[in-house]
Protein backbone atom coordinates (compact mmCIF):
# COMPACT_ATOMS: atom_id res chain seq x y z
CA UNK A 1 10.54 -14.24 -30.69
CA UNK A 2 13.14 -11.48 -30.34
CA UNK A 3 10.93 -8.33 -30.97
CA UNK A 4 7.30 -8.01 -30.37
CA UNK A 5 4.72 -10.89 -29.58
CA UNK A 6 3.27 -11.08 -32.89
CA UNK A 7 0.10 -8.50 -33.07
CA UNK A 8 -3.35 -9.54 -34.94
CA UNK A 9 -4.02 -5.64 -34.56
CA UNK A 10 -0.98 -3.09 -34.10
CA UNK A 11 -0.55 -1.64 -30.05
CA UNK A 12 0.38 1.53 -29.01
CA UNK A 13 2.86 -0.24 -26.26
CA UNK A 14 3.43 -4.12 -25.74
CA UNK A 15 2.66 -2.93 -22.04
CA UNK A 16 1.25 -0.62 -20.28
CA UNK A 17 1.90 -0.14 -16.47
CA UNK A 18 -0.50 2.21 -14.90
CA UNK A 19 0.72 4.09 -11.78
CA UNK A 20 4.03 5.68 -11.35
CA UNK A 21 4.81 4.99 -7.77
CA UNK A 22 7.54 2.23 -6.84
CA UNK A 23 5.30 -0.67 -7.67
CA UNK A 24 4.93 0.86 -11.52
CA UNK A 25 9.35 2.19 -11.65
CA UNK A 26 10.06 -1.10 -10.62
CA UNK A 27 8.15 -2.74 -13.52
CA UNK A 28 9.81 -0.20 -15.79
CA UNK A 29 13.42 -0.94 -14.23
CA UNK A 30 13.05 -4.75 -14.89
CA UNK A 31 11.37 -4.95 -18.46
CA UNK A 32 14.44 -2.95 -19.74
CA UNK A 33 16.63 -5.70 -18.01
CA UNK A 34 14.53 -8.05 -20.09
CA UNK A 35 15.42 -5.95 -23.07
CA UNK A 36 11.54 -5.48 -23.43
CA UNK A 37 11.48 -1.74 -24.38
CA UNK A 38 7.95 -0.83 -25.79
CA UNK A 39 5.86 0.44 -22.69
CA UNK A 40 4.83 2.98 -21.20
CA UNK A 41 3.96 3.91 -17.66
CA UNK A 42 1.11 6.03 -16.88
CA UNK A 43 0.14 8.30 -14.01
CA UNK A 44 -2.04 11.08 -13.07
CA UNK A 45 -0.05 12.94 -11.21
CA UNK A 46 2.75 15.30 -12.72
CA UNK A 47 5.59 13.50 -11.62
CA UNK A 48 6.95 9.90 -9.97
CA UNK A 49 6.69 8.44 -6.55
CA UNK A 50 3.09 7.51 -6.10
CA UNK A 51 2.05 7.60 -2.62
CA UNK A 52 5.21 9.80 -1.50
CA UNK A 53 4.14 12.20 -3.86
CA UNK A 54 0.88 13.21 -2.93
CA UNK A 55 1.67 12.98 1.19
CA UNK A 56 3.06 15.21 2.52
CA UNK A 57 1.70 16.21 5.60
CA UNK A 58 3.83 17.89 8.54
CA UNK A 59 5.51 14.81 9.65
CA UNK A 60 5.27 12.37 6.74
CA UNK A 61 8.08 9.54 6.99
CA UNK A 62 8.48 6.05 6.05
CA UNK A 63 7.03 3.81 9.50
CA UNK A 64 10.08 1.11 8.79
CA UNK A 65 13.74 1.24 8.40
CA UNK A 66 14.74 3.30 5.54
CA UNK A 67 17.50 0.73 4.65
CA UNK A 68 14.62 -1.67 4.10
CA UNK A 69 12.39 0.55 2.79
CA UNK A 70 14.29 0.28 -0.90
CA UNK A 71 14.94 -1.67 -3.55
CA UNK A 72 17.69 -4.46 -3.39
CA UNK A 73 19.32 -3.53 -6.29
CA UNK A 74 19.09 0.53 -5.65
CA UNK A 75 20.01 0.95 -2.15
CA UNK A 76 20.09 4.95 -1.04
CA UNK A 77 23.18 5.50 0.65
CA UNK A 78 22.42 9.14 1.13
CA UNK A 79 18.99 8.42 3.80
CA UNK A 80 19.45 11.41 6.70
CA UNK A 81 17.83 9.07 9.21
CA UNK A 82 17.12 5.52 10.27
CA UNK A 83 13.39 6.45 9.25
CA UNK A 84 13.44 8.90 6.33
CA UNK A 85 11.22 11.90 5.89
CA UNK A 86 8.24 11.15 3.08
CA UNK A 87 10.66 13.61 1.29
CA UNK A 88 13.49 11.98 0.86
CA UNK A 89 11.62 9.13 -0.67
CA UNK A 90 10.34 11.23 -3.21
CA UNK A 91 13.61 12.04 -3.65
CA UNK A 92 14.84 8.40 -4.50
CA UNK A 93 12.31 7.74 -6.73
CA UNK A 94 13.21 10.91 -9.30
CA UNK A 95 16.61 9.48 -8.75
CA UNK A 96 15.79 6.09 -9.49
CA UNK A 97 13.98 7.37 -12.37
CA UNK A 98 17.04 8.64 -13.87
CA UNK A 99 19.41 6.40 -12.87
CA UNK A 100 17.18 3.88 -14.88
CA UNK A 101 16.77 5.83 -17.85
CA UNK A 102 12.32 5.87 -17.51
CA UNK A 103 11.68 9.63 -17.85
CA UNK A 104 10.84 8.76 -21.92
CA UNK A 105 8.41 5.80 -20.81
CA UNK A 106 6.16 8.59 -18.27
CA UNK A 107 3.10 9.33 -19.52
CA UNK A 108 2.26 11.91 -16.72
CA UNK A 109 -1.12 13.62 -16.00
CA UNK A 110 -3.29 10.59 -17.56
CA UNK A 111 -5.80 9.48 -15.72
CA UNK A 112 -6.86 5.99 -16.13
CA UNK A 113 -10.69 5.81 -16.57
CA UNK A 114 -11.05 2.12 -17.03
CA UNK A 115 -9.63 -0.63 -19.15
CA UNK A 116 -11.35 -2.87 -21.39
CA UNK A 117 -9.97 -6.26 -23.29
CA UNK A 118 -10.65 -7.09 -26.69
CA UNK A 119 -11.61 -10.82 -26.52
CA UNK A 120 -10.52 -10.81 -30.97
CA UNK A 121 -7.59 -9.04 -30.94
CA UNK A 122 -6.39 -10.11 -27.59
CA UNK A 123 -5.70 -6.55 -26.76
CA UNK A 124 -6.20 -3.89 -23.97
CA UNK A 125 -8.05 -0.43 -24.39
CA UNK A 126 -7.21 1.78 -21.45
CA UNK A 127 -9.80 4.28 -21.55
CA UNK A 128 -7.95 7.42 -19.95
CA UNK A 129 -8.89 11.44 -19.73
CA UNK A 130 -6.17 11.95 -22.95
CA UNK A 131 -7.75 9.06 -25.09
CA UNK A 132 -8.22 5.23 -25.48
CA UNK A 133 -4.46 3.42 -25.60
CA UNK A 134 -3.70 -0.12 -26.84
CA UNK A 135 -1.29 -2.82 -25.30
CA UNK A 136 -0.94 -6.19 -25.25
CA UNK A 137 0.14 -6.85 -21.87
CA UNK A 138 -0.94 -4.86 -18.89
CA UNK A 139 0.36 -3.99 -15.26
CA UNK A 140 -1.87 -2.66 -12.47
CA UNK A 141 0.65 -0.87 -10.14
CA UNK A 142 -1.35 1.53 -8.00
CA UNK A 143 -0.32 0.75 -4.72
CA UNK A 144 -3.39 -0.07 -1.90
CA UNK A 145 -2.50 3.90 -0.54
CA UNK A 146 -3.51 5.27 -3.11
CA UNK A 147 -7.76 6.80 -2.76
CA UNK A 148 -8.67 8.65 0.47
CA UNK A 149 -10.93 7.79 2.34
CA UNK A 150 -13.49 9.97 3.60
CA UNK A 151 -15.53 8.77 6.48
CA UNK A 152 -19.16 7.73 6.26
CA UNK A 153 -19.93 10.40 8.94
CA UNK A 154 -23.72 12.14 8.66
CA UNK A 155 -22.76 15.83 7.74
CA UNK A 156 -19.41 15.38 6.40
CA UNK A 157 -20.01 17.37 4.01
CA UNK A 158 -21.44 20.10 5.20
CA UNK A 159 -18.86 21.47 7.89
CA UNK A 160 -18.43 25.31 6.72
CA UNK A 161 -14.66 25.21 8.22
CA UNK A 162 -11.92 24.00 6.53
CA UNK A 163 -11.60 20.01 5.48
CA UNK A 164 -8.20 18.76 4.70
CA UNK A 165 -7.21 15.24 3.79
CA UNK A 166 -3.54 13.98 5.12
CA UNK A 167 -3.21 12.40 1.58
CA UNK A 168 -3.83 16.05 -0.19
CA UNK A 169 -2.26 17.98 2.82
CA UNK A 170 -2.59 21.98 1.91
CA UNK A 171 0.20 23.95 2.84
CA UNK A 172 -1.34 26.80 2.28
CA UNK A 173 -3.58 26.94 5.45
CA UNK A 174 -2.01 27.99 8.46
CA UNK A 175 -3.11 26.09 12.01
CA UNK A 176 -1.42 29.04 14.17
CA UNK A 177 -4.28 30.04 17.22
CA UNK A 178 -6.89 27.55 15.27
CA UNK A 179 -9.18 25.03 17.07
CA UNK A 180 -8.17 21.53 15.18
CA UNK A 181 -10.08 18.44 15.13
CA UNK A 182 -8.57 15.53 13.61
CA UNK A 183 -10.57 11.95 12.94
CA UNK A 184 -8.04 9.05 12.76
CA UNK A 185 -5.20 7.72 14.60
CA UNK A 186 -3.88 5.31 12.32
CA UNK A 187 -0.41 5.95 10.54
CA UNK A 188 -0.81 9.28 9.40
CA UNK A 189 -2.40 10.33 12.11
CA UNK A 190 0.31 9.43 14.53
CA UNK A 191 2.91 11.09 12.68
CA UNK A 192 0.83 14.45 11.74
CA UNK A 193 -0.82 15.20 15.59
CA UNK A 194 2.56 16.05 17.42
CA UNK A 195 3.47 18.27 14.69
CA UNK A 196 0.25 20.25 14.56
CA UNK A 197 -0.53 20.31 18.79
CA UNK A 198 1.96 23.06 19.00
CA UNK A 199 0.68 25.47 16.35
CA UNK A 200 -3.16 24.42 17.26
CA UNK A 201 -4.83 26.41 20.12
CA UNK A 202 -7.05 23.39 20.53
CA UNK A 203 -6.83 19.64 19.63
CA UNK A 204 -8.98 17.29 19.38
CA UNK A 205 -8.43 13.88 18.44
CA UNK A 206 -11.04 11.10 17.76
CA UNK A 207 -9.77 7.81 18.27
CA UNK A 208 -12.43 4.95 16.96
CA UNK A 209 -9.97 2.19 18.10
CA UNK A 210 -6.33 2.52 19.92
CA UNK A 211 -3.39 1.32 17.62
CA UNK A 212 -0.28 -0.66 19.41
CA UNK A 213 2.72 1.62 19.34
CA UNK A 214 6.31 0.57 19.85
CA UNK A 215 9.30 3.27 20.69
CA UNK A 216 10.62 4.50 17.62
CA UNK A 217 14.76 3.68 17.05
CA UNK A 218 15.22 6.61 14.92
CA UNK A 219 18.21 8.88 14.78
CA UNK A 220 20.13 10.95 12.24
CA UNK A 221 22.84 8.85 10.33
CA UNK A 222 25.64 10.41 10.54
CA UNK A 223 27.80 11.97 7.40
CA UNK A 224 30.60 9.37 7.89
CA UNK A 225 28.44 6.64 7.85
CA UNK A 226 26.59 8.09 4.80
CA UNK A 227 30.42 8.53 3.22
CA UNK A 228 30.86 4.75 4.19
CA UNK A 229 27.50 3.13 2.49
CA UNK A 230 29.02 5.20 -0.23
CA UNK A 231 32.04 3.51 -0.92
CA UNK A 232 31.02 0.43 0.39
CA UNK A 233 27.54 -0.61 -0.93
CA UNK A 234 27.88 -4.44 0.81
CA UNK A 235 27.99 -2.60 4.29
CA UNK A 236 24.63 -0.67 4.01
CA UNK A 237 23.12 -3.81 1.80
CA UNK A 238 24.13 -5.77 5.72
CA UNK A 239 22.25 -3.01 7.36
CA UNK A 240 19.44 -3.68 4.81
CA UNK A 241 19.70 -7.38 5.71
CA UNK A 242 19.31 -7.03 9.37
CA UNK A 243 16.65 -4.34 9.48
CA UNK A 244 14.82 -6.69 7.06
CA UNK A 245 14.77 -9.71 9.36
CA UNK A 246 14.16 -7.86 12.01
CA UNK A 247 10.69 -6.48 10.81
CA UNK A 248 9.48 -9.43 9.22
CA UNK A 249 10.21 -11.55 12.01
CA UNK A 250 7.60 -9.34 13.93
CA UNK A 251 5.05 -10.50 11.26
CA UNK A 252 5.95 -13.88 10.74
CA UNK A 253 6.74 -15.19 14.25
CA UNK A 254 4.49 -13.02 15.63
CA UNK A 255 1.10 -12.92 13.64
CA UNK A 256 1.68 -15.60 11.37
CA UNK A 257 2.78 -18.70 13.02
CA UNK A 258 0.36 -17.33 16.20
CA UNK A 259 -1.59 -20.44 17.12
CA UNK A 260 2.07 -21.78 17.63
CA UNK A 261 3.96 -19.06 19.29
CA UNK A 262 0.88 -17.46 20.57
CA UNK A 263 3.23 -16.27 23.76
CA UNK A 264 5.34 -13.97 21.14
CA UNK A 265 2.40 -11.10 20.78
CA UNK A 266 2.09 -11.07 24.18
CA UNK A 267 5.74 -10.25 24.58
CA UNK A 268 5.02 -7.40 22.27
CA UNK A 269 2.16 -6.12 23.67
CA UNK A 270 3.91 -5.49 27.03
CA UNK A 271 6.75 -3.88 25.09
CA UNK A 272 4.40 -1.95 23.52
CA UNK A 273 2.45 -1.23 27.21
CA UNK A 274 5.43 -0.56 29.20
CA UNK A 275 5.60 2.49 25.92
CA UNK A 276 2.71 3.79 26.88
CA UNK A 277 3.29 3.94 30.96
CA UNK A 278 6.02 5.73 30.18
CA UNK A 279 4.84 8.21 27.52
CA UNK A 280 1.54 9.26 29.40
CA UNK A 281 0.86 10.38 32.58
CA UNK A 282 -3.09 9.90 33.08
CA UNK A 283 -3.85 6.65 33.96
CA UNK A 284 -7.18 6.93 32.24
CA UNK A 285 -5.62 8.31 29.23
CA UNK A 286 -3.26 5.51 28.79
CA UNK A 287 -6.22 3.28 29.40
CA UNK A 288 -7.93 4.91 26.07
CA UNK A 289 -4.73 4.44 24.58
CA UNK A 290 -4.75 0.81 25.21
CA UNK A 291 -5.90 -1.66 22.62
CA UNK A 292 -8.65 -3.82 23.06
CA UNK A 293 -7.41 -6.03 20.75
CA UNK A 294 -4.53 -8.55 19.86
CA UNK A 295 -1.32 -7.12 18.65
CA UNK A 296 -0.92 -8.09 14.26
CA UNK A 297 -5.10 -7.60 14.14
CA UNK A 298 -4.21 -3.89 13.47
CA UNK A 299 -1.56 -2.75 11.46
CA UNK A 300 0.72 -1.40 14.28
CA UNK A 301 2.71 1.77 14.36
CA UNK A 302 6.18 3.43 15.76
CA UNK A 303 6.42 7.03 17.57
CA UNK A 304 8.17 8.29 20.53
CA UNK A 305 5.85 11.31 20.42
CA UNK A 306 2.54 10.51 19.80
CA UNK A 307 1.12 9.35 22.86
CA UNK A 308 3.17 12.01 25.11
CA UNK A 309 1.08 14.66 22.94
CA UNK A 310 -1.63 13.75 25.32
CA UNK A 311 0.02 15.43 28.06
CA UNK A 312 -0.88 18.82 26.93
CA UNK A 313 -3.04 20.83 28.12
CA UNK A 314 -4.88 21.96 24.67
CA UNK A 315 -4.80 18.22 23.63
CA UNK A 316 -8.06 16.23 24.11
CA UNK A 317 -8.44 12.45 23.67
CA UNK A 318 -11.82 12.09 22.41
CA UNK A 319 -13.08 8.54 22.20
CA UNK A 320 -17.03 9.11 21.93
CA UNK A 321 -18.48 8.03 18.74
CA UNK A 322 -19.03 10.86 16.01
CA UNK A 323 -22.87 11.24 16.18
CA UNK A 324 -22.66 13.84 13.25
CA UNK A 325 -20.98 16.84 11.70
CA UNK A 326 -22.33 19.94 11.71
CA UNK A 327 -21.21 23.20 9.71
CA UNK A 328 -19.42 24.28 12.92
CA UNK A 329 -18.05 21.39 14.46
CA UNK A 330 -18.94 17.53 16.05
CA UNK A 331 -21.25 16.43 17.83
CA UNK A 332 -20.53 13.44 19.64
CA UNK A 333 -22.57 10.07 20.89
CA UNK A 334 -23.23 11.81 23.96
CA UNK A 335 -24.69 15.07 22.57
CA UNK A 336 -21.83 16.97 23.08
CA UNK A 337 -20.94 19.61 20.28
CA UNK A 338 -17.24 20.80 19.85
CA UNK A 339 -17.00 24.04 17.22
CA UNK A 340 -14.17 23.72 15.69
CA UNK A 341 -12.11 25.82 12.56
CA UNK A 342 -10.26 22.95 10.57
CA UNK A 343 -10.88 19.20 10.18
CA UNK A 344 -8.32 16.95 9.42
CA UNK A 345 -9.33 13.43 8.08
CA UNK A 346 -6.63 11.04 9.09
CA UNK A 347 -8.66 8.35 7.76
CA UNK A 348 -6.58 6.41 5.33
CA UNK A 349 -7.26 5.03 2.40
CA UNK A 350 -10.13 2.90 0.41
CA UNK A 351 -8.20 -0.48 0.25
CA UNK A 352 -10.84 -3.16 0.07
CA UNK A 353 -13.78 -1.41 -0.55
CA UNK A 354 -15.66 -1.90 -4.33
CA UNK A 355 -14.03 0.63 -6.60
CA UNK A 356 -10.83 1.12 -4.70
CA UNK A 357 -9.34 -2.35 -6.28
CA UNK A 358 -8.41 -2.49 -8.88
CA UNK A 359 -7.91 1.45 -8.43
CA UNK A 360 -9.75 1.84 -12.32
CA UNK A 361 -12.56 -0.56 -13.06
CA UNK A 362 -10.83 -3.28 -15.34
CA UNK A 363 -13.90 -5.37 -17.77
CA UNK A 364 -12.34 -8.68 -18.45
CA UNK A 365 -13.76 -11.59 -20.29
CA UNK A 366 -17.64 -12.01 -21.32
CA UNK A 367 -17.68 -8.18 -19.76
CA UNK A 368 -17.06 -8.75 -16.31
CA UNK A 369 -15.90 -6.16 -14.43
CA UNK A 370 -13.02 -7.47 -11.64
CA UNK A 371 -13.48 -5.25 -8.63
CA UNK A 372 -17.30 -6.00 -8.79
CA UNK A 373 -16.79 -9.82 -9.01
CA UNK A 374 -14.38 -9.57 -6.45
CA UNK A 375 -16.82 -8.13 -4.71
CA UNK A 376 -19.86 -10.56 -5.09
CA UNK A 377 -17.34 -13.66 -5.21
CA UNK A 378 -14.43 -12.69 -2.57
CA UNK A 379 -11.40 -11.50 -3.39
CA UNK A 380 -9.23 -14.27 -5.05
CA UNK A 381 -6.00 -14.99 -7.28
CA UNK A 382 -3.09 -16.51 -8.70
CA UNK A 383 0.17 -15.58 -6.59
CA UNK A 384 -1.06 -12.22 -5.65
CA UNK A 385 -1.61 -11.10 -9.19
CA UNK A 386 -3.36 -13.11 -11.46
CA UNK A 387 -7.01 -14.07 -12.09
CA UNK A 388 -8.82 -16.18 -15.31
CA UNK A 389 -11.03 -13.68 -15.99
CA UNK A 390 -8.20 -10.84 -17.05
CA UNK A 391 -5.48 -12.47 -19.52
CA UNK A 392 -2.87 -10.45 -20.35
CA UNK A 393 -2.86 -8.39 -16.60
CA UNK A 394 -1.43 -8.44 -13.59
CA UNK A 395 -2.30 -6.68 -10.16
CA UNK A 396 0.92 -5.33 -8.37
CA UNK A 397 0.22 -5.71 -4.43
CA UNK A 398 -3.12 -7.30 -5.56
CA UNK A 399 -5.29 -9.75 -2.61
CA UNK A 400 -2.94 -12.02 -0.84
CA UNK A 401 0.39 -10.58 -2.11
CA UNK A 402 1.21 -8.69 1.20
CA UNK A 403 4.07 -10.59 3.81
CA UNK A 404 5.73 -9.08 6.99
CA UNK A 405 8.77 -8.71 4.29
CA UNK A 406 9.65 -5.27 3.40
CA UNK A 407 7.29 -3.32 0.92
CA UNK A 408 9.73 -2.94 -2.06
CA UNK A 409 10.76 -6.98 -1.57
CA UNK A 410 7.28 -7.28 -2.09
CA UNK A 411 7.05 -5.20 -5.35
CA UNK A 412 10.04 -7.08 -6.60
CA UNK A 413 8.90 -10.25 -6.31
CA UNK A 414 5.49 -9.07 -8.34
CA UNK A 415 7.28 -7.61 -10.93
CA UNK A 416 9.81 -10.72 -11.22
CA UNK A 417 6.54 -12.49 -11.67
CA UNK A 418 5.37 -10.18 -14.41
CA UNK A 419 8.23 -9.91 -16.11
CA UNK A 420 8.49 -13.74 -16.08
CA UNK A 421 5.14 -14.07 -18.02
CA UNK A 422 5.65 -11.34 -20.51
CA UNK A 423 8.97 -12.91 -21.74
CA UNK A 424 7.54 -16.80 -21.72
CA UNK A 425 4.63 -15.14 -24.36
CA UNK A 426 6.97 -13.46 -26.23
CA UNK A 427 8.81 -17.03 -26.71
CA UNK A 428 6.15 -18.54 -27.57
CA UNK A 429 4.39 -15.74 -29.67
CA UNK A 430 1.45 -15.89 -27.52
CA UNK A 431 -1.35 -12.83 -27.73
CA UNK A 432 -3.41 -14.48 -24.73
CA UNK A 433 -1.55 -15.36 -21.35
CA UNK A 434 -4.06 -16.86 -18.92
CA UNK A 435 -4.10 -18.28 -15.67
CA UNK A 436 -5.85 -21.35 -15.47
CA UNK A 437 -8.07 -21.93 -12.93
CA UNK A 438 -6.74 -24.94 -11.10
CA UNK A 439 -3.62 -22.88 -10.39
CA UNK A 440 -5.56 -20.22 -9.58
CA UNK A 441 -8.32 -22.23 -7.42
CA UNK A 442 -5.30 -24.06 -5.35
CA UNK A 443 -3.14 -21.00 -4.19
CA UNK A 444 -6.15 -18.72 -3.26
CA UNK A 445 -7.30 -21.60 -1.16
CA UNK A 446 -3.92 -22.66 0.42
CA UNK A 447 -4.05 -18.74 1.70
CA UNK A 448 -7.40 -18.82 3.08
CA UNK A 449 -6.35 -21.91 5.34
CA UNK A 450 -3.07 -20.71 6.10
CA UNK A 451 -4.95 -17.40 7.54
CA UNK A 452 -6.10 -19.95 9.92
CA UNK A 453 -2.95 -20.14 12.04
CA UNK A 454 -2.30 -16.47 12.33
CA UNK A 455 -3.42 -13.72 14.50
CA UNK A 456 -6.21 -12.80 12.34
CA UNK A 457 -8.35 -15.73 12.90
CA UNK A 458 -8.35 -15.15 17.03
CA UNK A 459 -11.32 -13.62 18.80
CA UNK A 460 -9.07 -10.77 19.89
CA UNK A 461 -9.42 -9.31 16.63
CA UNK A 462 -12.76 -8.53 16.92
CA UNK A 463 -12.66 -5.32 17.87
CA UNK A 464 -9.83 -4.28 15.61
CA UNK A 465 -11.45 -2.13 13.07
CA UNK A 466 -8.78 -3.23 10.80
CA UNK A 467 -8.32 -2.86 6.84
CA UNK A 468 -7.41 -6.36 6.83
CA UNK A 469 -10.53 -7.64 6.89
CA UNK A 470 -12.87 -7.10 4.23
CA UNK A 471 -17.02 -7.47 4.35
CA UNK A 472 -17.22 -10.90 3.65
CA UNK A 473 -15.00 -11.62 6.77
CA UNK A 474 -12.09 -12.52 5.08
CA UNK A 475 -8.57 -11.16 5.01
CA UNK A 476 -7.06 -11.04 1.06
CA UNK A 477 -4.58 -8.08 2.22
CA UNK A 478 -2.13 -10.85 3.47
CA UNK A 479 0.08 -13.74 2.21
CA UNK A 480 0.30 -15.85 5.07
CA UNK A 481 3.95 -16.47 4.47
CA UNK A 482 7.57 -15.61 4.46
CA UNK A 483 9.14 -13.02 2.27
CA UNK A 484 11.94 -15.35 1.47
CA UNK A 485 8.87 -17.80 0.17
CA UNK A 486 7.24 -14.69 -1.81
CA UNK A 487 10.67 -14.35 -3.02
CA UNK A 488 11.43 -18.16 -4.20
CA UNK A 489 7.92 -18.40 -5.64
CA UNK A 490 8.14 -15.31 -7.88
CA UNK A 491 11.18 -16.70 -9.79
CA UNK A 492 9.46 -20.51 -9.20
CA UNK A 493 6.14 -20.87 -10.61
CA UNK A 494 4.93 -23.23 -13.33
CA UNK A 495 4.92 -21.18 -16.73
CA UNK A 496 2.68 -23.77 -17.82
CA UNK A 497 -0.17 -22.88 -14.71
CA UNK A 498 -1.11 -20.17 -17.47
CA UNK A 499 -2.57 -21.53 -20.75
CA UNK A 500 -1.40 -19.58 -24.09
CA UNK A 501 -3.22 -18.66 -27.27
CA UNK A 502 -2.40 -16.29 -30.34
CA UNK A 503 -5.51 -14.58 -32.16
CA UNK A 504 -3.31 -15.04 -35.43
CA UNK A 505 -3.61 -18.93 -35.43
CA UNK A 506 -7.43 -18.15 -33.66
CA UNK A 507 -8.20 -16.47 -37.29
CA UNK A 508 -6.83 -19.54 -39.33
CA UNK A 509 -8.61 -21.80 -37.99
């Protein structure tokens, strides 16, 4: 069919993508290319770039390359350094926005309060804060950053202080002279504490679990060289190519293909050691700072000033367990009490936790509701984005879509998938797109063996306290492969592993 999949019951959109970040612009971009035009994209927020919108905490920047951190067919020759400031990424997506004409497909300030399929009319209802929407085909693309996470700490709530979040960072509250506390020393947390020791009169940090941290290669690019990617796209696209490699070679040869090259973490570990000897001068500080764990169990990080904030003199490395928080401070495991004026929660983000995915409960057939029978039955799929019990929607960055490839080759190859399926019902004037469950059974199973010969399954792990692993012991966050393979696949699947209906023909029968 050239126009519309032929509707039993009239849509508002033929698809709806819900989430504005680069996950949800991306889908946008490539349904024009399809010369599919009838969607919309939805987000709560008032304006684009998803995760890079709402962080921005002193320090916020992109943790790889920002030549890789892009899309392949956008590249930003104007990036002020090799890692760019979460600013300038919200920058490139408003400009990718209009560069790709999506500004009339935003639907902004809608929240998404669930989405419901219509088993007769082969339809969608998203359920959102505005009113109940139609489509035929829809896109979850809330990235896995997307929901704080607040700590299960006794008395969290009850600290009389201020509590700030590093995902909803207030800029309004000024540090200067204040005695800080921050929980977390993941990601955000490495980038926000050597900003903030300065201003703080005291700082305390509470580390549950060390993170490995390599020296950071970062360095303004110079104007010339910003003139040059310029006028020569194919030179910074080279960059892209080599900073690309680079970082997924970490994952793959490193974490992935472990059993076999187990000797490559260890080489990483000592670059990541010999860091650390240099960066701190206590000996038992840098031995709190040292992971008890296997490098890949974790998702690592990359500072040059981090760890040397632990040389100053207001700085504390606290690495008690949090008993409890009162309203004036923490008390820690052993019965210490530290009163403190501002909390910062550098905890990250509820990623595999019921409720945080799919980021809006999604009822699919007979009722069932996704996250919760992901929850009861393990998280499982089709390519990183399919399952039988939701036709007609797809899961950007869903379990077992995530490789050691950059992020945004990642989100290309999910919406290339997408896009894919939307375009085979069309041809066939399909209202039901399905994947079946043989398809389905065989890839989730090929990635829970092939988690076998990575890092994750090794007893070093154990003590990781990493996001990677969910309750059930698992580890759906990753696609124990290459991103060239993510790549091949998404343009390579069977069309036929989903199974096609129309609720026209369903009617005549």
């Amino acid at each position: 069919m050239n126009d519309r999949v032929m509707d039993s019951e009239v849509t508002d959109y033929e698809v709806i993508a819900v989430g504005a970040g680069f996950s949800g612009l991306c889908v946008g971009i490539k349904l024009l290319e399809a010369g599919i035009e009838d969607f919309a994209i939805l987000d709560a927020a008032d304006g684009v770039g998803g995760v890079w919108r709402h962080n921005t905490y002193p320090g916020v920047a992109v943790d790889i390359p920002s030549a890789t951190y892009s899309y392949s067919f956008a590249p930003n020759p104007s990036w002020s350094r090799a890692f760019a400031p979460g600013a300038e990424l919200r920058e490139y997506a408003e400009r990718v926005t209009d560069t790709y004409r999506l500004r009339g497909k935003l639907r902004l300030g809608v929240f998404v309060e669930k989405a419901v399929f219509d088993e007769n009319a082969d339809l969608w209802r998203v359920h959102t804060d505005a009113g109940v929407l139609t489509c035929r085909f829809l896109v979850g693309a809330v990235g896995p950053l997307d929901q704080p996470r607040v700590p299960d700490i006794e008395g969290v709530g009850t600290f009389l202080g201020k509590v700030v979040h590093t995902a909803r960072w207030d800029h309004d509250h000024d540090l200067t002279g204040e005695r800080v506390a921050v929980i977390g020393t993941g990601a955000s947390g490495l980038q926000l504490i050597p900003k903030i020791a300065p201003l703080a009169r005291t700082l305390e940090v509470y580390q549950r679990t060390a993170i490995w941290v390599f020296p950071k290669l970062d360095f303004p690019i110079p104007a010339p060289v910003r003139a040059l990617f310029r006028v020569a796209p194919f030179v910074q696209k080279g960059v892209r190519a080599v900073t690309t490699a680079g970082t997924e070679a970490i994952f793959v040869l490193g974490v992935i293909h472990h059993r076999r090259l187990p000797f490559l973490s260890k080489m990483i570990e000592r670059v990541c050691r010999g860091h650390l000897r240099r960066q701190v001068r206590d000996r038992a500080t840098r031995e709190r700072l040292t992971p008890s764990y296997s490098f890949g169990c974790k998702r690592p990080s990359f500072s040059n000033s981090y760890l040397s904030t632990f040389n100053r003199p207001n700085v504390e490395l606290v690495t008690d367990p949090i008993q409890k928080i009162t309203p004036h401070g923490i008390v820690t495991a052993d019965g210490t009490e530290r009163e403190i004026d501002t909390l910062v929660l550098a905890t990250g983000f509820r990623i595999l936790e019921l409720g945080a995915t799919p980021a809006f409960p999604v009822f699919g057939l007979d009722g069932v509701e996704l996250g919760e029978y992901w929850d009861g039955n393990r998280y499982q799929n089709y390519e990183g984005v399919a399952m039988p019990q939701t036709p007609n929607f797809w899961l950007m960055n869903g379990p077992y879509s995530v490789t050691g490839a950059s992020w945004f080759t990642m989100i290309e190859a999910g919406t290339r998938h997408i896009v894919r399926c939307v375009a085979e019902a069309r041809r066939r004037g399909a209202t039901r797109m399905t994947v079946r469950r043989g398809p389905h059974d065989a890839y989730t199973a090929r990635m829970r063996e092939a988690i076998g010969s990575t890092i994750f399954s090794q007893p070093g792990c154990a003590t990781s306290n990493s996001y990677y692993f969910d309750r059930h012991g698992d580890v759906p966050f990753i696609r124990a492969q290459s991103g060239a393979r993510l790549w091949w696949d998404s343009g390579h699947f069977d069309l036929d592993d989903y199974a096609y209906a129309s609720s026209a023909a369903k009617k005549s029968e």
